[in-house]
C-alpha atoms as a PDB file:
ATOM      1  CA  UNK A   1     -14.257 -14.616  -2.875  1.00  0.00           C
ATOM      2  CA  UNK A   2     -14.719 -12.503  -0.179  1.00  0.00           C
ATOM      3  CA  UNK A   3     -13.088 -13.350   3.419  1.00  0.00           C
ATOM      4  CA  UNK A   4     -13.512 -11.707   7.019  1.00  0.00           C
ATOM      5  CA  UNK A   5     -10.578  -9.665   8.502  1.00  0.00           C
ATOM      6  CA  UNK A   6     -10.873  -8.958  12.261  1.00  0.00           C
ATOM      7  CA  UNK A   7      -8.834  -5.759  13.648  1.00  0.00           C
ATOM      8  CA  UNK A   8      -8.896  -5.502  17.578  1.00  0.00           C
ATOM      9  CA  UNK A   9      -9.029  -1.838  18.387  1.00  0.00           C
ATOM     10  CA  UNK A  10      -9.456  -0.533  22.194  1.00  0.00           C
ATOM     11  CA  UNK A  11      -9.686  -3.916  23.157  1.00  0.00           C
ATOM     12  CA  UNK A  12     -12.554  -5.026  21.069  1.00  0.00           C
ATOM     13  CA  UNK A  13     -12.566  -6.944  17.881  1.00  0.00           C
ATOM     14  CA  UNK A  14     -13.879  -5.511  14.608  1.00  0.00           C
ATOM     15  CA  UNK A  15     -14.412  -7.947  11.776  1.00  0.00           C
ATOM     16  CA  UNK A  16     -15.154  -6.924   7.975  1.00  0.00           C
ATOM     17  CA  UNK A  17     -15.158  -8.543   4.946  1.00  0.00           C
ATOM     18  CA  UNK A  18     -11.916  -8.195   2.240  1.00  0.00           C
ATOM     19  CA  UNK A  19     -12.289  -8.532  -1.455  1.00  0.00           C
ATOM     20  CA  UNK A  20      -9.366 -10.823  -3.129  1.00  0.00           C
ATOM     21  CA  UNK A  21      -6.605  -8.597  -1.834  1.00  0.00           C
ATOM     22  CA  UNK A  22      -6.841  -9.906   2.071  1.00  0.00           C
ATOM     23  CA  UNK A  23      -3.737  -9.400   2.599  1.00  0.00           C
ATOM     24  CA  UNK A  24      -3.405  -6.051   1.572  1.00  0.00           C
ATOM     25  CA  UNK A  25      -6.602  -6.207   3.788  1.00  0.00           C
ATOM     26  CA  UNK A  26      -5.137  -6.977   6.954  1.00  0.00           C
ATOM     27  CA  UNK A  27      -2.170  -4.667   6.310  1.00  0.00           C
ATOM     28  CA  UNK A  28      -4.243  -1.769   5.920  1.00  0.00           C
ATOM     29  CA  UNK A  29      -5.859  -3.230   9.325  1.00  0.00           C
ATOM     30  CA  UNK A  30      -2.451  -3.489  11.069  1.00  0.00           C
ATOM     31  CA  UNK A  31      -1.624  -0.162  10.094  1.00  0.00           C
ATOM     32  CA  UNK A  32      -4.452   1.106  11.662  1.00  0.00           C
ATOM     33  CA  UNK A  33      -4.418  -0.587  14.400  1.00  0.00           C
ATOM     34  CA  UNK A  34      -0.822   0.331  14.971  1.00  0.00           C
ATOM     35  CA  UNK A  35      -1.677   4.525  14.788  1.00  0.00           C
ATOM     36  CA  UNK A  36      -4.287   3.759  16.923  1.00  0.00           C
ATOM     37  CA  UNK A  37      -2.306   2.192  19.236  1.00  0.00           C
ATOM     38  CA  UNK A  38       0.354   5.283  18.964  1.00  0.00           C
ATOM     39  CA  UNK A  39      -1.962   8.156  19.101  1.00  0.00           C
ATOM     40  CA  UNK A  40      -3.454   6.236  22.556  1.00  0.00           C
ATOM     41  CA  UNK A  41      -0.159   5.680  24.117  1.00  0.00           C
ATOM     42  CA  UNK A  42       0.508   9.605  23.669  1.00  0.00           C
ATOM     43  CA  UNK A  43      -2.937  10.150  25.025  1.00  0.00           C
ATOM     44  CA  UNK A  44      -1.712   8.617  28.063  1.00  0.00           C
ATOM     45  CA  UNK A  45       1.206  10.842  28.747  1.00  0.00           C
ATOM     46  CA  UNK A  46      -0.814  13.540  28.902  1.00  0.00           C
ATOM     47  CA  UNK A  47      -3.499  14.458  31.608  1.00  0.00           C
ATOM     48  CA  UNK A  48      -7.112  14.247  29.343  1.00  0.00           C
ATOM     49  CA  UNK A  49      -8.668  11.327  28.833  1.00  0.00           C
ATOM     50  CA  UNK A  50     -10.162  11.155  25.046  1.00  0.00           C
ATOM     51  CA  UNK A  51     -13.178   8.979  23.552  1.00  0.00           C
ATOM     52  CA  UNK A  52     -12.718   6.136  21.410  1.00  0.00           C
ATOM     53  CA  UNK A  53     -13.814   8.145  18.671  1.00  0.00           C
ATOM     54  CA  UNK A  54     -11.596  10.985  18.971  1.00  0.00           C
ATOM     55  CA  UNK A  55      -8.568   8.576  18.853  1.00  0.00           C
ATOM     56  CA  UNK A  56      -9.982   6.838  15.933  1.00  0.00           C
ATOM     57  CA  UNK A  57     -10.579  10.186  14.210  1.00  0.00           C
ATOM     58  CA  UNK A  58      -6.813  11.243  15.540  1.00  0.00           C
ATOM     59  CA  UNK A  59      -5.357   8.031  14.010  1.00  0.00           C
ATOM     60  CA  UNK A  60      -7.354   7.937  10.508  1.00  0.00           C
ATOM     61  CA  UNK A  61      -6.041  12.061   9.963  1.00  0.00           C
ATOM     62  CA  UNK A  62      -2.660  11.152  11.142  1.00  0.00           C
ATOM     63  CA  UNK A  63      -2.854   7.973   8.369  1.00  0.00           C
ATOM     64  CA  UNK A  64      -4.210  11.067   6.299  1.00  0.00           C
ATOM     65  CA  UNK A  65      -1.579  13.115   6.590  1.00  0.00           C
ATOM     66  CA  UNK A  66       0.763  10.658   5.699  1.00  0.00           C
ATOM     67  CA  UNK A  67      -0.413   9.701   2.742  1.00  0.00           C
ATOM     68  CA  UNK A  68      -0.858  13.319   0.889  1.00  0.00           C
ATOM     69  CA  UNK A  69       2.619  13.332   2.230  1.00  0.00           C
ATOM     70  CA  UNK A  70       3.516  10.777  -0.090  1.00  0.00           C
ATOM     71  CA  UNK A  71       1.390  11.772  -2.579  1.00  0.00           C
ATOM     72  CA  UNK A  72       3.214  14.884  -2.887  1.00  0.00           C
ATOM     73  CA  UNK A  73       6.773  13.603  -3.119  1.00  0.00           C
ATOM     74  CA  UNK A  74       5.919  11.217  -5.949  1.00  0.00           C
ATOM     75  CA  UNK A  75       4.498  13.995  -7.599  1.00  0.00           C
ATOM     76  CA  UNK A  76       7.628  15.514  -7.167  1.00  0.00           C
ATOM     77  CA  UNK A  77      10.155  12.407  -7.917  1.00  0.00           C
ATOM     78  CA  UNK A  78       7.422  12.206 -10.835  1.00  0.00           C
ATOM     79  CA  UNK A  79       8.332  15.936 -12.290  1.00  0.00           C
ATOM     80  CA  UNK A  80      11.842  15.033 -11.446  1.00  0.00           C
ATOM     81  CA  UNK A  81      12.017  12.244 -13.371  1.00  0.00           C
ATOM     82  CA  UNK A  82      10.259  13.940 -16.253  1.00  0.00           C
ATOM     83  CA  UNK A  83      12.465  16.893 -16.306  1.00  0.00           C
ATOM     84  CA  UNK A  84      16.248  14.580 -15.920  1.00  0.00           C
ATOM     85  CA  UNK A  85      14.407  12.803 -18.899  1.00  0.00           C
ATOM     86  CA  UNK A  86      14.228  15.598 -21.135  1.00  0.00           C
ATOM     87  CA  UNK A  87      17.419  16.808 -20.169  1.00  0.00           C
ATOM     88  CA  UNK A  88      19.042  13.492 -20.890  1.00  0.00           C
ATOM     89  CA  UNK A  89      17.096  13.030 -24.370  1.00  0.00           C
ATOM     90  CA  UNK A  90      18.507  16.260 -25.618  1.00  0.00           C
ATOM     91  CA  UNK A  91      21.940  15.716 -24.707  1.00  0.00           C
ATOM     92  CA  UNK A  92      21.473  12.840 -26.711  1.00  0.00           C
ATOM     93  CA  UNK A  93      20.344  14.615 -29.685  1.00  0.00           C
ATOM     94  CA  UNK A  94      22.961  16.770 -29.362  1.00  0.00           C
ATOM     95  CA  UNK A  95      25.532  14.134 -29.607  1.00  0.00           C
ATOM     96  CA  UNK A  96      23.780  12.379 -32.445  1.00  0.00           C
ATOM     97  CA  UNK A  97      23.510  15.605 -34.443  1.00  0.00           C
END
């Protein structure tokens, strides 16, 4: 059953509709709106003023970035795992031979 999520970004509220996972839903909201929220407050330190859009498009690479971040160090626990694995499993034959 689908059910509406509302985000407020720059002051406005945007609603849109969630499958069955609303809660991951709204998190995925929150964490947006929580970039967006950084990426404006470091606008404001500085002397330009920036669109809507731009900060949007600021926030949604930063969330971008983050997540090929992650991406790449599971890869890497990944091969990790895989290669203390194999190391394990023949020290085991080893000692059962």
């Amino acid at each position: 059953m689908e059910q509406l999520v509302t985000i407020e970004l720059f002051g406005k509220p945007f609603t849109f509709k969630a499958g069955s996972e609303v809660k991951k839903a709204k998190e995925v909201a929150d964490i947006l709106a929580k970039e967006v929220a950084r990426v404006e407050s470091e606008q404001s330190v500085g002397s330009s003023t920036t669109s809507d859009l731009t900060t949007l498009m600021m926030a949604a690479l930063n969330i971008a970035h983050q997540n090929v971040e992650l991406e790449n160090n599971v890869s890497k626990l990944e091969q990790d795992i895989a290669e203390r694995s194999a190391k394990l499993i023949r020290q085991i034959d080893e000692y059962v031979q």
